[in-house]
Structure formats: structure tokens, C-alpha cells
Protein backbone atom coordinates (compact mmCIF):
# COMPACT_ATOMS: atom_id res chain seq x y z
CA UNK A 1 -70.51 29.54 -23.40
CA UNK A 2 -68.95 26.74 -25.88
CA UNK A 3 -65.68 28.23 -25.48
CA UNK A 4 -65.94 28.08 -21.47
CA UNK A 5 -66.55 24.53 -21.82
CA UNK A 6 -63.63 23.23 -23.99
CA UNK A 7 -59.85 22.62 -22.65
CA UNK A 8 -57.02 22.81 -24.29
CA UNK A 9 -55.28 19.83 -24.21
CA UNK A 10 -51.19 19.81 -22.76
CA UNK A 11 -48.10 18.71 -24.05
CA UNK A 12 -48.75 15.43 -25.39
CA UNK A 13 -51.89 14.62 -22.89
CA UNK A 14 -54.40 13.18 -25.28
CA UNK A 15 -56.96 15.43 -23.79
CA UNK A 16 -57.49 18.03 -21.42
CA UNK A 17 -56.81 16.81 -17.86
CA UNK A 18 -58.50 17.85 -14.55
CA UNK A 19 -58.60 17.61 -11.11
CA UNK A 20 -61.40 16.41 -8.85
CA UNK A 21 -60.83 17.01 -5.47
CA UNK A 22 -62.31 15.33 -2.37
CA UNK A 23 -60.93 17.46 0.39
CA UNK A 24 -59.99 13.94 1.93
CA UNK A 25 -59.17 13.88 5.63
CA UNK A 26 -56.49 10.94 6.95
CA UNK A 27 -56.07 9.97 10.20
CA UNK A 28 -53.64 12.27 12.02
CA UNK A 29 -54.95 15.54 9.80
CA UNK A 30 -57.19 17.96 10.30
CA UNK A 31 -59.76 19.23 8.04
CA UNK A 32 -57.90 23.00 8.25
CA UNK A 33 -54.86 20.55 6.79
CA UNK A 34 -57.17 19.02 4.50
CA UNK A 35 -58.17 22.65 3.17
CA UNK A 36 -54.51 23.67 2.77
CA UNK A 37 -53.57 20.48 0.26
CA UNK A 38 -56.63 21.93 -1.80
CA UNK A 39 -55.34 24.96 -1.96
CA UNK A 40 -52.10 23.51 -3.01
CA UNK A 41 -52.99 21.48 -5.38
CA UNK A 42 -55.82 24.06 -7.07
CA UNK A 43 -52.28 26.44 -7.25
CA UNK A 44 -50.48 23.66 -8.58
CA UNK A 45 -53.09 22.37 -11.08
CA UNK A 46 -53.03 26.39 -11.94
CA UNK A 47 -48.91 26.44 -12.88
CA UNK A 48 -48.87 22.93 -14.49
CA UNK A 49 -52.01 23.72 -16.93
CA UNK A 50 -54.75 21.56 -15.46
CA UNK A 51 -57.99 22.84 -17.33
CA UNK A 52 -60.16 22.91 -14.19
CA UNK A 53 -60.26 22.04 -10.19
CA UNK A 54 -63.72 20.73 -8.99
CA UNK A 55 -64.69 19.99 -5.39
CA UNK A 56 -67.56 17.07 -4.69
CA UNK A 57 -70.62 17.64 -2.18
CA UNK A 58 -70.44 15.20 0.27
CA UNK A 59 -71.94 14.75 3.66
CA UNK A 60 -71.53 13.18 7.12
CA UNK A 61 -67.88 11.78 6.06
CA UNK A 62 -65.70 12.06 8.56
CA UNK A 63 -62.84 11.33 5.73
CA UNK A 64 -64.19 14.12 3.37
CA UNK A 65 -64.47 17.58 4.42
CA UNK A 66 -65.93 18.90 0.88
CA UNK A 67 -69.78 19.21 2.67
CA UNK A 68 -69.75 22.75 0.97
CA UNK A 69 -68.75 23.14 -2.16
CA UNK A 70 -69.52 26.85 -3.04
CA UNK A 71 -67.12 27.59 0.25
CA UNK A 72 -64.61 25.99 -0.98
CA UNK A 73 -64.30 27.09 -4.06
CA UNK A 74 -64.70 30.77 -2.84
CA UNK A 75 -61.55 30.28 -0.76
CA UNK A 76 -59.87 28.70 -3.94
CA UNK A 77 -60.75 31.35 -6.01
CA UNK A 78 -58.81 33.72 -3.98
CA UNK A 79 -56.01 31.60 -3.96
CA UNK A 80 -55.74 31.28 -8.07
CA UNK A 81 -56.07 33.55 -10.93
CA UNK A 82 -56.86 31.60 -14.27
CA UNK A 83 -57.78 27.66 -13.62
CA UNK A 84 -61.39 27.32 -13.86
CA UNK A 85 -62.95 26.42 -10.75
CA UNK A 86 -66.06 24.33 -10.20
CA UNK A 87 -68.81 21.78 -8.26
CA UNK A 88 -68.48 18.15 -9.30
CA UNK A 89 -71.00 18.62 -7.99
CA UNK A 90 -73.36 20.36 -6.18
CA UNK A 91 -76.60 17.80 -4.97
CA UNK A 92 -79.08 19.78 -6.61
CA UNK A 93 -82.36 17.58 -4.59
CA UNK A 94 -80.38 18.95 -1.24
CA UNK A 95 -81.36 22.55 -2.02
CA UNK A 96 -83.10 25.08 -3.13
CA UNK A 97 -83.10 25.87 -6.82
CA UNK A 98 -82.39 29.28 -5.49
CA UNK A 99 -80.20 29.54 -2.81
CA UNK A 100 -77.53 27.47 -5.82
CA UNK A 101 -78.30 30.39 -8.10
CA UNK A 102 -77.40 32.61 -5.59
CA UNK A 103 -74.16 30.79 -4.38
CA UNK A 104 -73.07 30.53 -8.41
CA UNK A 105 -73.80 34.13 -9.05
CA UNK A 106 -71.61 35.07 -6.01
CA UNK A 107 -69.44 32.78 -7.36
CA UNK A 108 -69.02 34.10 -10.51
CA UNK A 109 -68.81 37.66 -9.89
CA UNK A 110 -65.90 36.74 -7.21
CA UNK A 111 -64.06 34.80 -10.09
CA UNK A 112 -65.70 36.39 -13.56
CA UNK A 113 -65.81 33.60 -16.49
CA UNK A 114 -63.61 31.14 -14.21
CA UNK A 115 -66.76 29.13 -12.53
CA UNK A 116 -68.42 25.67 -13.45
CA UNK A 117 -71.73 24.69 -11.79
CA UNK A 118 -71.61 20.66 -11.83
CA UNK A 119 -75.23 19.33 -10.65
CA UNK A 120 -75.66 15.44 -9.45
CA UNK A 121 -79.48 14.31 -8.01
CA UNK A 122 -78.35 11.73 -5.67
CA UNK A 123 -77.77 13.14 -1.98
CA UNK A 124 -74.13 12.50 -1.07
CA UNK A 125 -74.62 10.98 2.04
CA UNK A 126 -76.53 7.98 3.14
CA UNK A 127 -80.42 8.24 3.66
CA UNK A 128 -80.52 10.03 6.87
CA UNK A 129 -78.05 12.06 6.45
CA UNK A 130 -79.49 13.19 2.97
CA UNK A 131 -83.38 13.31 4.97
CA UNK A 132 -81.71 15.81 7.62
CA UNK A 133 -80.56 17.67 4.49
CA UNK A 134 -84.05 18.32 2.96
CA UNK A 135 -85.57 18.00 6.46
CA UNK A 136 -87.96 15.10 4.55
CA UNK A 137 -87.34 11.28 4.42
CA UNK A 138 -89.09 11.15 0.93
CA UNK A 139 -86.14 10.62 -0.63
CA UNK A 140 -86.98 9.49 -4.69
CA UNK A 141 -89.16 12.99 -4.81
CA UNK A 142 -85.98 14.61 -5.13
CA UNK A 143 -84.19 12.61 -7.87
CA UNK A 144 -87.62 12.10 -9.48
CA UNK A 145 -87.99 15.90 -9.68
CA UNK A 146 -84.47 16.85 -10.98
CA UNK A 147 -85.67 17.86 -14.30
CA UNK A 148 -88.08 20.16 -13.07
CA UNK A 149 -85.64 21.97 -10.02
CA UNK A 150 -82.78 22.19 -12.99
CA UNK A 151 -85.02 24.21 -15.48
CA UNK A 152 -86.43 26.28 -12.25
CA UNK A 153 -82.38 26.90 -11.31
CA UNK A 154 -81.92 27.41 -15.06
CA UNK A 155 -84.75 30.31 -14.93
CA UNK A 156 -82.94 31.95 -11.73
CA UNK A 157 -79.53 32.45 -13.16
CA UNK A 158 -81.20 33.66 -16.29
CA UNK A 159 -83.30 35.75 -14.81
CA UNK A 160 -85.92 34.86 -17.18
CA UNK A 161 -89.09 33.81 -15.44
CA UNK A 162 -92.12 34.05 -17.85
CA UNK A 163 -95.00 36.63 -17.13
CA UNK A 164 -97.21 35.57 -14.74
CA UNK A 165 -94.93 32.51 -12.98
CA UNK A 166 -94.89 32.91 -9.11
CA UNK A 167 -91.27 33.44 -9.11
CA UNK A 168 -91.22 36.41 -12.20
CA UNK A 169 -90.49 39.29 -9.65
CA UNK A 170 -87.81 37.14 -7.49
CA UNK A 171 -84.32 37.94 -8.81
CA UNK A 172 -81.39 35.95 -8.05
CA UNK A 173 -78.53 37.77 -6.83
CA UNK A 174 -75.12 38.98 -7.89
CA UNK A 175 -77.04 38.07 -11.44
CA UNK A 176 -78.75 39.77 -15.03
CA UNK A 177 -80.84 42.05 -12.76
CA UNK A 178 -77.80 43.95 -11.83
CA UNK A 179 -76.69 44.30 -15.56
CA UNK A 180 -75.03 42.58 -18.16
CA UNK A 181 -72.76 39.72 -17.04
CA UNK A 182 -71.86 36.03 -17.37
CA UNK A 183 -72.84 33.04 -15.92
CA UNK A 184 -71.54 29.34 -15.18
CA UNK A 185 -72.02 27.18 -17.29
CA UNK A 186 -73.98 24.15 -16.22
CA UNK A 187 -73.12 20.58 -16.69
CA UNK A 188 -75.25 17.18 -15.86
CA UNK A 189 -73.25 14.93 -13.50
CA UNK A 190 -74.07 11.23 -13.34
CA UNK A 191 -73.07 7.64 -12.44
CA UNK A 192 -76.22 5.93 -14.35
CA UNK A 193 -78.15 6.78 -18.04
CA UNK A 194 -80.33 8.90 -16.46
CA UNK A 195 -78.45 11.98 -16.30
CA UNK A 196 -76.44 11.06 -19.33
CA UNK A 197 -79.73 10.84 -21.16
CA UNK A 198 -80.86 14.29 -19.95
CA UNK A 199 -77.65 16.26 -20.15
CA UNK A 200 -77.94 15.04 -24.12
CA UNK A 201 -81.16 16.10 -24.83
CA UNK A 202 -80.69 19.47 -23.14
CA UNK A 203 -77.00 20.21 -25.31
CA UNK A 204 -75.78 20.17 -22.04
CA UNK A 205 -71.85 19.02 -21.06
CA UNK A 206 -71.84 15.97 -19.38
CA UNK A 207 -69.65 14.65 -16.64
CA UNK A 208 -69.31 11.05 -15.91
CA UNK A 209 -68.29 9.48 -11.98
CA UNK A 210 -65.96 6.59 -14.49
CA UNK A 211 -63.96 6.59 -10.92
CA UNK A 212 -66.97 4.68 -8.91
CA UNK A 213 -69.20 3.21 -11.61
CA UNK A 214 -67.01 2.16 -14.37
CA UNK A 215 -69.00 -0.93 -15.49
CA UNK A 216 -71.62 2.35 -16.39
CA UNK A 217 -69.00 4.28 -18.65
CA UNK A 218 -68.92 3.29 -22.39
CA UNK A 219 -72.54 2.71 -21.91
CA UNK A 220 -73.50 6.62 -20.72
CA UNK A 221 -71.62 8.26 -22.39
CA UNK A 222 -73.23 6.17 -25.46
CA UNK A 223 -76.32 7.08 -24.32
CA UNK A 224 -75.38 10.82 -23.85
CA UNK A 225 -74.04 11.09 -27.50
CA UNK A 226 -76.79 9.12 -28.82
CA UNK A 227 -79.42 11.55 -27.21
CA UNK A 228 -77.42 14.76 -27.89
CA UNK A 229 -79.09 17.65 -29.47
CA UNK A 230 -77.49 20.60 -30.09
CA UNK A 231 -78.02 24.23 -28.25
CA UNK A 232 -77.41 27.93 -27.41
CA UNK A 233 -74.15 25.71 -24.92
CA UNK A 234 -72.86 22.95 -27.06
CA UNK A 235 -72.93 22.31 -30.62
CA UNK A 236 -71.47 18.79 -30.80
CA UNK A 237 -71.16 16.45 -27.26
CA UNK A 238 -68.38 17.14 -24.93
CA UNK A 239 -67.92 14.51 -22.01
CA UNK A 240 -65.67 14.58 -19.18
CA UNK A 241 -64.99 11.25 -16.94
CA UNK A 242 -63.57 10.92 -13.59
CA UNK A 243 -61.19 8.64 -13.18
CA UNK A 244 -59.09 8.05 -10.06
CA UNK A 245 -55.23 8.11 -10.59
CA UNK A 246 -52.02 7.75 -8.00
CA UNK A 247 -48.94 8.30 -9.80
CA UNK A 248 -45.47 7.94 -7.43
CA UNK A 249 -41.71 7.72 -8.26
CA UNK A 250 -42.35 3.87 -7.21
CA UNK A 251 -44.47 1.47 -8.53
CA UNK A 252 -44.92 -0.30 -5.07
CA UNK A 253 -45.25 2.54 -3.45
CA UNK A 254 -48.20 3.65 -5.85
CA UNK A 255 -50.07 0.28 -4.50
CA UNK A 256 -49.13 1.34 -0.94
CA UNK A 257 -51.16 4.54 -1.29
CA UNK A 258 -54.56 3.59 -3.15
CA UNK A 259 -54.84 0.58 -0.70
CA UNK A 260 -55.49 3.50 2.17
CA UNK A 261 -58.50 4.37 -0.51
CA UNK A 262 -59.98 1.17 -0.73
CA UNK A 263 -59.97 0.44 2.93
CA UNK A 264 -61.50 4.09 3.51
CA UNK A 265 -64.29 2.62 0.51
CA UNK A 266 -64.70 -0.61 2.80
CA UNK A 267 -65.27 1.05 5.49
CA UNK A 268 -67.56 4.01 3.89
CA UNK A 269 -69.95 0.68 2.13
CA UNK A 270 -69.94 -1.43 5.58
CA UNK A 271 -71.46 1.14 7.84
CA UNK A 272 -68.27 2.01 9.42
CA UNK A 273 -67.04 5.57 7.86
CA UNK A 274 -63.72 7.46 9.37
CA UNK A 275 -60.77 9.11 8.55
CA UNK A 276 -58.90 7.71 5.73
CA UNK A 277 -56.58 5.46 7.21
CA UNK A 278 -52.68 5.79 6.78
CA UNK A 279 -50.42 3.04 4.51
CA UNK A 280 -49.30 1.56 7.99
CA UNK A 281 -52.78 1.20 8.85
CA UNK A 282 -53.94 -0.12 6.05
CA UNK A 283 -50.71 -2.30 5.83
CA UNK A 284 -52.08 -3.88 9.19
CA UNK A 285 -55.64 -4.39 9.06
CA UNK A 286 -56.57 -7.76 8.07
CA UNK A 287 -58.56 -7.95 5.02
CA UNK A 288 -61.08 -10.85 5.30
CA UNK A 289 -61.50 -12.91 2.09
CA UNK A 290 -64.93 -10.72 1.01
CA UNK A 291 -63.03 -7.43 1.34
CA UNK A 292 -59.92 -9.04 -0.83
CA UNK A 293 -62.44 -9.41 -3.40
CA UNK A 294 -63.62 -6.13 -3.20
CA UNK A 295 -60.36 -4.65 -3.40
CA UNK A 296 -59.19 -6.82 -6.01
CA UNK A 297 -62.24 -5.01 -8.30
CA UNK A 298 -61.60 -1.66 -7.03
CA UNK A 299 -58.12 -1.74 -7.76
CA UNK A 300 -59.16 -2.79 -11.81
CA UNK A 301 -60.83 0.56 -11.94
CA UNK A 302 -57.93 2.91 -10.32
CA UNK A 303 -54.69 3.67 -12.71
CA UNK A 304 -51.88 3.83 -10.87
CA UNK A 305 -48.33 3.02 -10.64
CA UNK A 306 -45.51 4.80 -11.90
CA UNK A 307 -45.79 8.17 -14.11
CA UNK A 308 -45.27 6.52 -17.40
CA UNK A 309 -47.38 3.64 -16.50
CA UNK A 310 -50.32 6.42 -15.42
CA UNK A 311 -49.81 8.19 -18.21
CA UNK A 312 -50.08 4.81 -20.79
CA UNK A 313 -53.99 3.81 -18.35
CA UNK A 314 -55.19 7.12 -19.24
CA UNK A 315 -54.26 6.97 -23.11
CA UNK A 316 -56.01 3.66 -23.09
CA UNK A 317 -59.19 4.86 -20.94
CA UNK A 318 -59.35 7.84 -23.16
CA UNK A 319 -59.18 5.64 -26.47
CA UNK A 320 -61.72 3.23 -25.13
CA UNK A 321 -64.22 5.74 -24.03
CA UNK A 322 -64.19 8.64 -26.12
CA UNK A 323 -63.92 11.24 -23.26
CA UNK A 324 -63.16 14.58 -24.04
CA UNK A 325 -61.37 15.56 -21.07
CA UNK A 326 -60.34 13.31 -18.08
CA UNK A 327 -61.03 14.72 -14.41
CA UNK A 328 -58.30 12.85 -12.03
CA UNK A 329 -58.69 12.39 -8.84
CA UNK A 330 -56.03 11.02 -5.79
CA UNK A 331 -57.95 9.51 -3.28
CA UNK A 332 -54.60 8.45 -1.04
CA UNK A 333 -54.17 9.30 3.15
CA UNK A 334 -51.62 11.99 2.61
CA UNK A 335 -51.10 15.19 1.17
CA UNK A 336 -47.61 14.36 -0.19
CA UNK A 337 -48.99 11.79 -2.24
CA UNK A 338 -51.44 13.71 -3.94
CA UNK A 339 -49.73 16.50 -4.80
CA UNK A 340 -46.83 14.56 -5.91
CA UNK A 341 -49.24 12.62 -8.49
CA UNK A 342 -50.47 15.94 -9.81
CA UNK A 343 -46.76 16.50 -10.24
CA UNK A 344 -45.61 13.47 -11.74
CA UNK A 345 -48.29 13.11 -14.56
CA UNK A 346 -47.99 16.65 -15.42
CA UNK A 347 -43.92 16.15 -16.09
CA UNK A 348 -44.65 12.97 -17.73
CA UNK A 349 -47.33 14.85 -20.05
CA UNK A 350 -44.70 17.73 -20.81
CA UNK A 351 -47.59 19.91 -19.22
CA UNK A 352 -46.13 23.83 -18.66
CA UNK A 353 -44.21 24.40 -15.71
CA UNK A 354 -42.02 21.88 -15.47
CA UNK A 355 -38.37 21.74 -13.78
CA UNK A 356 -35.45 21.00 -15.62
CA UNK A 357 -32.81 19.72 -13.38
């Protein structure tokens, strides 16, 4: 299980890098395009050496289109053949302990030793969205109970109910009933200590959202290390951060792109979600002086710019926090933009695959 957990860092990338993918819809696109650039990028993330591709649960977006993560990641496992593939993450309070053990297990035995199960407890969506989700509006049960439906999920793909529990004789399937086999490895997901605290005190891997709750890093993952105890999963911490990243051949051109993400984040906060609007769009719209300021902090917490200039943010976000491997993600209107990021940092990093001219 350790060894499914560590990356192997790149070329000279300080760390292992990622990708987090949103399945992000811009105006003018389609979520069948939107599916496409994720298969693109999961292949390309494959050739360059990206350690793994994860895809977020999100609902009632009309600028994300990741709503279901395990089909997603079904359709990317046919499309790859080595990158590991994974939830970051699933909402574990939206479902049934065992209907996720079930997914996972399918999962893995479509893509043997090549699946991570990431697990958040907030909902992904706004409150009624989230209480059409778990057909309740008592919202806090669910976080409140996370511990509890993550050992009970824990027991499922383990198979190993105790004699005498309600659920002994319930087996989740593709799983250990049906013989010997693996099964993916969990990490905690989180935005707040709460998770960080947990995912320590379990010797689980921990995954940190740096990319919308950076004030939150340095003190989680202090938390998480703090609180670690070792198990059967990890002997020592290992913590992976999300950060969001837009690399282009131009530096102005880099700005042009992640403004389209924080007037999508504007919109998404004010009541008012939709498609993520294009650079001319965004070049347009007339930013009162509230939403400058909002942008103007947003903006601190995205590295972007040129490749060398990406490439110098994440060696300094890496040395400041510790992380063990960084999880990027290009939240930008087009699909030519995000691949071409991918691209860019993994020349820059000497990552494999690269083209000589």
C-alpha cells in the first residue's frame, strides 16, 4: 500500500507533480468537449510522467461537469495504461458507505493497482443542492458523522465486518469475497484541521485543497504531521497540496487566462454560477471595486505566468510547505490552455517525453 502512495519525482521537479482535473465547461463548449480535454490531458499527464490524474465531485455547476467521479475515471482508465487514476474526491456524506465501495472495487478491478479513492465530507454543491443529494436538509449530520461512514466504507472494501455486525454477511462487490486482490488506497481530503487531524491519526495520506484555502495550508498540514501515527498504509506522513497553476509561452497571456477563473469564482460565490466565461468575456465585464479586491487575493494564491516563472512558484510553495507531492490544477476557459500548461511545466521540469526541436 506504501508503495502505491509515493511518486517518483521528474527531472528536476522537486516533487512528484499531479493533475487535478475539474472537467471545466467554458462558454461555447460542451460537456462531451469538456470530457475529451480530460481525456487528453489524463493521456498527456500519462507520456510526460505526471504521478496521478484526479477528478473532483462537484454538483449543480453548470461550469464543471465532474458530478461523477467514478464515471469519469472509468472512461479514463480505458483511455491510459500506467498513470494512477483517482477521486479528489469523492463527497463521502453524499453517499452510501457502500455503493463507494462498490464503485472503487469496480474501479479497481477495471484498472488493477492504478486507483486512488480521495474522500472530502463537505457536499460539493451549495445546501440544496447537497439536501437533494442525501434527500435530507440536515446537513452537519453528514460531516459530523464522517468518521463513523469512513471506518463503515473502510469495513466494506475490506470485507472485514466483525461477527455479529448487521452488515457481516453483506459483501461489497468486485472485492476480497471474490478472492485475493487489491484495493485503493484511501486518502483524507480537506480544506480545514479537521480532516488533516483525522487523516494523521488514522496513518492515512492526506491531501490538502492549498488551491482554495491557502491561508489553511502550513497550518494543516502542521496539524496532520503533528497528529500522525503510523500504520499498516503509511509509515512516516505523506501530504499532497493542490495548487492551481497556468503556465503559457506569454506572461500576459498567462494573466489573460486565470482572470476567466476568477470571474467563473465570482460568479460561483455571488449566487450567479455558469459556464466559465471566455478571456474576451472576461476582458469585458466590468469588475466593480469589491470584485477587484477579490481578484486581487485570488490571484496571490494562483502561480502562473511563464514556464520558468511556474516552475520557480512551485519550488517556493513546495519549500514553504513541506508537501510531498503537488496536485496542479488549470482552471482557464479553454482546452488549449490547459493542456498547453501541462505541456509547458513538464518541458520546463525535463519531465519524460519531451520534444527536441
Amino acid at each position: 500500500m506504501i508503495d502505491a502512495i509515493h511518486g517518483t519525482a521528474h527531472g528536476t521537479a522537486p516533487v512528484p507533480l499531479s493533475v487535478l482535473d475539474l472537467v471545466t465547461v467554458g462558454t461555447g463548449r460542451t460537456a462531451t468537449q469538456a470530457l475529451a480535454t480530460s481525456v487528453e490531458i489524463a493521456r498527456l499527464a500519462e507520456r510526460r510522467g505526471y504521478h496521478r490524474h484526479w477528478v473532483a465531485e462537484h454538483h449543480s455547476m453548470p461550469g464543471v461537469a465532474s458530478s461523477s467521479p467514478a464515471v469519469i475515471l472509468a472512461h479514463l482508465a480505458a483511455h491510459t495504461e500506467r498513470i494512477r487514476l483517482g477521486s479528489g474526491g469523492v463527497m463521502l456524506p453524499n453517499h452510501a458507505p457502500l455503493v463507494i465501495a462498490e464503485q472503487f472495487g469496480t474501479l479497481e478491478a477495471l484498472a488493477p493497482g492504478r486507483i486512488d479513492l480521495g474522500l472530502g465530507r463537505a457536499p460539493g454543491a451549495d445546501g440544496a443542492a447537497a439536501a437533494a443529494l442525501r434527500r435530507t436538509d440536515r446537513l452537519n449530520e453528514g460531516a459530523d458523522d464522517f468518521p463513523e461512514q469512513l471506518a463503515e466504507l473502510t469495513r466494506f472494501l475490506d470485507d472485514d465486518f466483525p461477527d455479529g455486525h448487521p452488515y457481516a454477511k453483506i459483501h461489497a462487490v468486485p472485492g476480497p469475497v471474490q478472492g485475493p486482490s487489491g484495493r485503493p488506497p484511501i486518502w483524507l481530503l480537506g480544506s480545514s484541521g479537521f480532516s488533516a487531524r483525522l487523516a494523521g491519526l488514522l496513518g492515512l495520506p492526506f491531501a490538502f485543497a492549498h488551491h482554495f484555502s491557502a491561508q489553511n495550508t502550513v497550518p494543516a498540514l502542521d496539524l496532520y504531521r503533528d497528529s500522525f501515527r503510523p500504520s499498516a498504509v503509511l509509515d512516516a506522513p505523506y501530504a499532497l497540496i493542490g495548487v492551481s497553476v497556468l503556465a503559457s509561452d506569454d506572461e500576459k497571456e498567462a494573466h489573460r487566462q486565470v482572470m476567466t477563473g476568477a470571474l467563473s469564482m465570482i460568479r460561483l460565490r455571488t449566487g450567479r454560477p455558469g459556464l466559465v466565461p471566455s478571456p474576451e468575456e472576461t476582458e469585458a465585464y466590468s469588475f466593480t471595486s469589491l470584485e477587484r479586491e477579490f481578484v486581487d487575493g485570488w490571484l496571490k494564491n494562483i502561480v502562473y505566468g511563464t514556464a520558468d516563472e511556474v516552475c520557480s512558484g512551485l519550488d517556493e510553495l513546495r519549500k514553504r510547505t513541506g508537501a510531498d507531492e503537488l496536485m496542479l490544477t488549470a482552471n482557464a476557459h479553454g482546452a488549449e490552455a490547459r493542456v498547453r500548461s501541462y505541456e509547458l511545466i513538464a518541458d520546463a521540469y525535463g519531465m519524460p517525453g519531451v520534444v527536441h526541436s
